[in-house]
PDB file of N, CA and C in Angstrom:
ATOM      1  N   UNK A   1      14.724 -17.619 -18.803  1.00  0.00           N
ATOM      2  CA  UNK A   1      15.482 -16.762 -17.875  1.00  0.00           C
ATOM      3  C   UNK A   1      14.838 -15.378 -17.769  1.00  0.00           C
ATOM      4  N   UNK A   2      14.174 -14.827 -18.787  1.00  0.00           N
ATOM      5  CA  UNK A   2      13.642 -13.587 -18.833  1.00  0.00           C
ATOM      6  C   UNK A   2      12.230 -13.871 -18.145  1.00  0.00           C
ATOM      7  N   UNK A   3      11.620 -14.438 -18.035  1.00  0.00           N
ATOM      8  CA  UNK A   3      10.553 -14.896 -17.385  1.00  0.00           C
ATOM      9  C   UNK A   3      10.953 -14.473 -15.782  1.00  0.00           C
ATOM     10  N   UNK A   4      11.925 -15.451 -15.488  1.00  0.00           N
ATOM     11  CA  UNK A   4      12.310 -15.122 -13.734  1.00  0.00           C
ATOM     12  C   UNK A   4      12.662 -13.967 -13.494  1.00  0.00           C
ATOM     13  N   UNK A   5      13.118 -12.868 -14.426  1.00  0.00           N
ATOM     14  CA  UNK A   5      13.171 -11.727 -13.972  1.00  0.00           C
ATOM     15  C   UNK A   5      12.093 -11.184 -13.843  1.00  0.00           C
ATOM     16  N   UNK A   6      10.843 -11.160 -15.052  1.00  0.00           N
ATOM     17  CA  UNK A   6       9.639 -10.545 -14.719  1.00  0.00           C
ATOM     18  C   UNK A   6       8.918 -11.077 -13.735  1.00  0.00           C
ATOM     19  N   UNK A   7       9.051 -12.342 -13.448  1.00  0.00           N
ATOM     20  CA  UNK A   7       8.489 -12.557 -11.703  1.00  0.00           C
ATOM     21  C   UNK A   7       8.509 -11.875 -10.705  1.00  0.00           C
ATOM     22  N   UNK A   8      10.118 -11.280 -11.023  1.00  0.00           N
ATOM     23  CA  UNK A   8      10.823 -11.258  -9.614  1.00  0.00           C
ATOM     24  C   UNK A   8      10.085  -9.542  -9.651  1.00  0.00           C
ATOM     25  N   UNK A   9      10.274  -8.740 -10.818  1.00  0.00           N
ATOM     26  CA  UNK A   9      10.003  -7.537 -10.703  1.00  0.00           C
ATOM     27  C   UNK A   9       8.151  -7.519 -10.530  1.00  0.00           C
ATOM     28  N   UNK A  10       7.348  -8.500 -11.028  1.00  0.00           N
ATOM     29  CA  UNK A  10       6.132  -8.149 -10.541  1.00  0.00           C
ATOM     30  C   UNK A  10       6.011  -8.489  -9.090  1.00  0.00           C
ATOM     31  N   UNK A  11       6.996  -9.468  -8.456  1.00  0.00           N
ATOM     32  CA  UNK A  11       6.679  -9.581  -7.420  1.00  0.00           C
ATOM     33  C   UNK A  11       7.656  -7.854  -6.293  1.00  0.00           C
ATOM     34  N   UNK A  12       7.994  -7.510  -6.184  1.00  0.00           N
ATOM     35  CA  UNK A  12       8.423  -6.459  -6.221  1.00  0.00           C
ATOM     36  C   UNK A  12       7.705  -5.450  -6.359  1.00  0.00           C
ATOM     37  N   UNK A  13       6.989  -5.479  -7.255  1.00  0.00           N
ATOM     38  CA  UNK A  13       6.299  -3.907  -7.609  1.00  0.00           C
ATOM     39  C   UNK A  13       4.281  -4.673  -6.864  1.00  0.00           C
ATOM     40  N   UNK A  14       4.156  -5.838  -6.691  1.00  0.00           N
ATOM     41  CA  UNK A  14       3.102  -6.391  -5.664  1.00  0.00           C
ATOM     42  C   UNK A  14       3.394  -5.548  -3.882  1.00  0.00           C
ATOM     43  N   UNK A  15       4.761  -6.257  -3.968  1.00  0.00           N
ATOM     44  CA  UNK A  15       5.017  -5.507  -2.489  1.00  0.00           C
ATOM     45  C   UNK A  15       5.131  -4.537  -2.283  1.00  0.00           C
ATOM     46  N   UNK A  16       6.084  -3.542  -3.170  1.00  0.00           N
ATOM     47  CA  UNK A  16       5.426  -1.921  -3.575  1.00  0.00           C
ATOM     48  C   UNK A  16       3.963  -1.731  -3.162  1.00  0.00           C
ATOM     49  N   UNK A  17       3.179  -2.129  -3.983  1.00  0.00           N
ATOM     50  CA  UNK A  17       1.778  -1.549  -4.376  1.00  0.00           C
ATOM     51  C   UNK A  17       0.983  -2.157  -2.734  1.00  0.00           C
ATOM     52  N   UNK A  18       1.275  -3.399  -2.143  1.00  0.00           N
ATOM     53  CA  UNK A  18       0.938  -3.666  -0.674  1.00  0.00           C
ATOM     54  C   UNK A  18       1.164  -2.548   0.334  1.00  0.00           C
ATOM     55  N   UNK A  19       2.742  -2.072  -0.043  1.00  0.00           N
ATOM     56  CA  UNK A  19       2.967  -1.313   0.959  1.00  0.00           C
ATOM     57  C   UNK A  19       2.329  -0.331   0.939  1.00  0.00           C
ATOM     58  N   UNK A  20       2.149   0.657  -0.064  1.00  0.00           N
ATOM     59  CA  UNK A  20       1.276   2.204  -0.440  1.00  0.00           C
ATOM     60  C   UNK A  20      -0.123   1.855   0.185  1.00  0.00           C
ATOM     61  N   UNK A  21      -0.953   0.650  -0.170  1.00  0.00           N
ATOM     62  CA  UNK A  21      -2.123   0.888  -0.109  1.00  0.00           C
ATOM     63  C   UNK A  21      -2.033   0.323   1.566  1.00  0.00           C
ATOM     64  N   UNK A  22      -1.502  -0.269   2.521  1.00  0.00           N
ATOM     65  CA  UNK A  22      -1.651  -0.536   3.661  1.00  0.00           C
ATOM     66  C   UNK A  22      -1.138   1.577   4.326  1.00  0.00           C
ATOM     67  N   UNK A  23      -0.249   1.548   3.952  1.00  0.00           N
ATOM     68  CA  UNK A  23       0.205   3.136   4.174  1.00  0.00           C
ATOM     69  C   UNK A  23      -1.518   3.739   3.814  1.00  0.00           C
ATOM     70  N   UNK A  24      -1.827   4.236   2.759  1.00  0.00           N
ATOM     71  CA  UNK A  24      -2.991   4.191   2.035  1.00  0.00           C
ATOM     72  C   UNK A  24      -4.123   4.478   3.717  1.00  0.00           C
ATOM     73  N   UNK A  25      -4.263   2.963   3.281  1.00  0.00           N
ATOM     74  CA  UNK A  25      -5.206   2.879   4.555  1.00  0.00           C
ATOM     75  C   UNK A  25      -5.307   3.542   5.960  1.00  0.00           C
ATOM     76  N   UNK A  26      -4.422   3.060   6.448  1.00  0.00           N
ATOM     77  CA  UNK A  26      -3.637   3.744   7.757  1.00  0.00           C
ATOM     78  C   UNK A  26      -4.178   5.146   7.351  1.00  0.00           C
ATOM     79  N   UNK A  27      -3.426   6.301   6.794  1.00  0.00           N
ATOM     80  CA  UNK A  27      -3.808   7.484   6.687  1.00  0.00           C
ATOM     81  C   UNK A  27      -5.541   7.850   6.782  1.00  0.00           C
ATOM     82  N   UNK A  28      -5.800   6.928   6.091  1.00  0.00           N
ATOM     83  CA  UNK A  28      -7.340   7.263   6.164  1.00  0.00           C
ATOM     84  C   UNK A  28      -8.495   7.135   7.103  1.00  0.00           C
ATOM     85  N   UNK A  29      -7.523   6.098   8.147  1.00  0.00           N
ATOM     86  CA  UNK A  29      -8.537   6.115   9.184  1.00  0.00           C
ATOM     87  C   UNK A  29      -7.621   7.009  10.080  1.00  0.00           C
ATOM     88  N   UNK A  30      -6.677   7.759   9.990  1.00  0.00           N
ATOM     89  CA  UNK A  30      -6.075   8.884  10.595  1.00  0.00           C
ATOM     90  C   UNK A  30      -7.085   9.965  10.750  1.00  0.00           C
ATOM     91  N   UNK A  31      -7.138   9.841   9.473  1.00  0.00           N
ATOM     92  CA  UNK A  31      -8.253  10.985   9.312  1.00  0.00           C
ATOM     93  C   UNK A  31      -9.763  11.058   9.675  1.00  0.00           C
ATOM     94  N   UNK A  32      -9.868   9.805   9.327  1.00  0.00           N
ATOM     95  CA  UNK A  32     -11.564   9.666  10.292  1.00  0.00           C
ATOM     96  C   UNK A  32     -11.284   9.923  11.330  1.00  0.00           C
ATOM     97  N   UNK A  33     -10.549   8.877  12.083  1.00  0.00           N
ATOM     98  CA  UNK A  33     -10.613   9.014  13.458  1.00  0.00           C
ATOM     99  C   UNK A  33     -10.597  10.672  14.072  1.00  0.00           C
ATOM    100  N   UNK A  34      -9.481  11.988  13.329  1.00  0.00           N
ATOM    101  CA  UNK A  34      -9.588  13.580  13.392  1.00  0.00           C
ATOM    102  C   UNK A  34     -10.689  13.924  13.122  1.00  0.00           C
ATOM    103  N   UNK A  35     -11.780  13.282  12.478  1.00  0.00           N
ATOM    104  CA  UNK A  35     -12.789  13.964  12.016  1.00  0.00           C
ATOM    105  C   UNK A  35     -13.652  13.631  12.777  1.00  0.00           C
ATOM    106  N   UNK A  36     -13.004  12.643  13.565  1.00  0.00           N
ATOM    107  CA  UNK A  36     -14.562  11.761  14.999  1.00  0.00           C
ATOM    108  C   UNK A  36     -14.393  12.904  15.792  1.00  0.00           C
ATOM    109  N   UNK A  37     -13.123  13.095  16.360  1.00  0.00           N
ATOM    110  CA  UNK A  37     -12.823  13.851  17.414  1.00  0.00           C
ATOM    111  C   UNK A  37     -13.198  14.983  17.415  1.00  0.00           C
ATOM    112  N   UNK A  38     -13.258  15.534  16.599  1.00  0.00           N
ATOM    113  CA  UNK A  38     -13.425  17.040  15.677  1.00  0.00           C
ATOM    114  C   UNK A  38     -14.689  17.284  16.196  1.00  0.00           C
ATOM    115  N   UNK A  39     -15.844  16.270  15.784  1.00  0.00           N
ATOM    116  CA  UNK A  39     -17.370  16.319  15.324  1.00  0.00           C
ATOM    117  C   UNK A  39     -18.038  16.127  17.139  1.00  0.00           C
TER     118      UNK A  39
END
């Protein structure tokens, strides 16, 4: 039973860590793309 909880919370803190680094990403070609325009 303690097992299915740590599933459930790594799966959880997977989709966490998906979401930041897609966020993550996004921002960064925000910023290229300001720095195309810029240049």
């Amino acid at each position: 039973m303690v097992m299915g909880a740590a599933l459930e919370d790594a799966r959880h803190l997977a989709q966490r860590y998906d979401r930041m680094r897609q966020e993550a990403e996004a921002q960064v070609a925000l910023d290229m793309s300001d720095k195309y325009m810029l240049s």
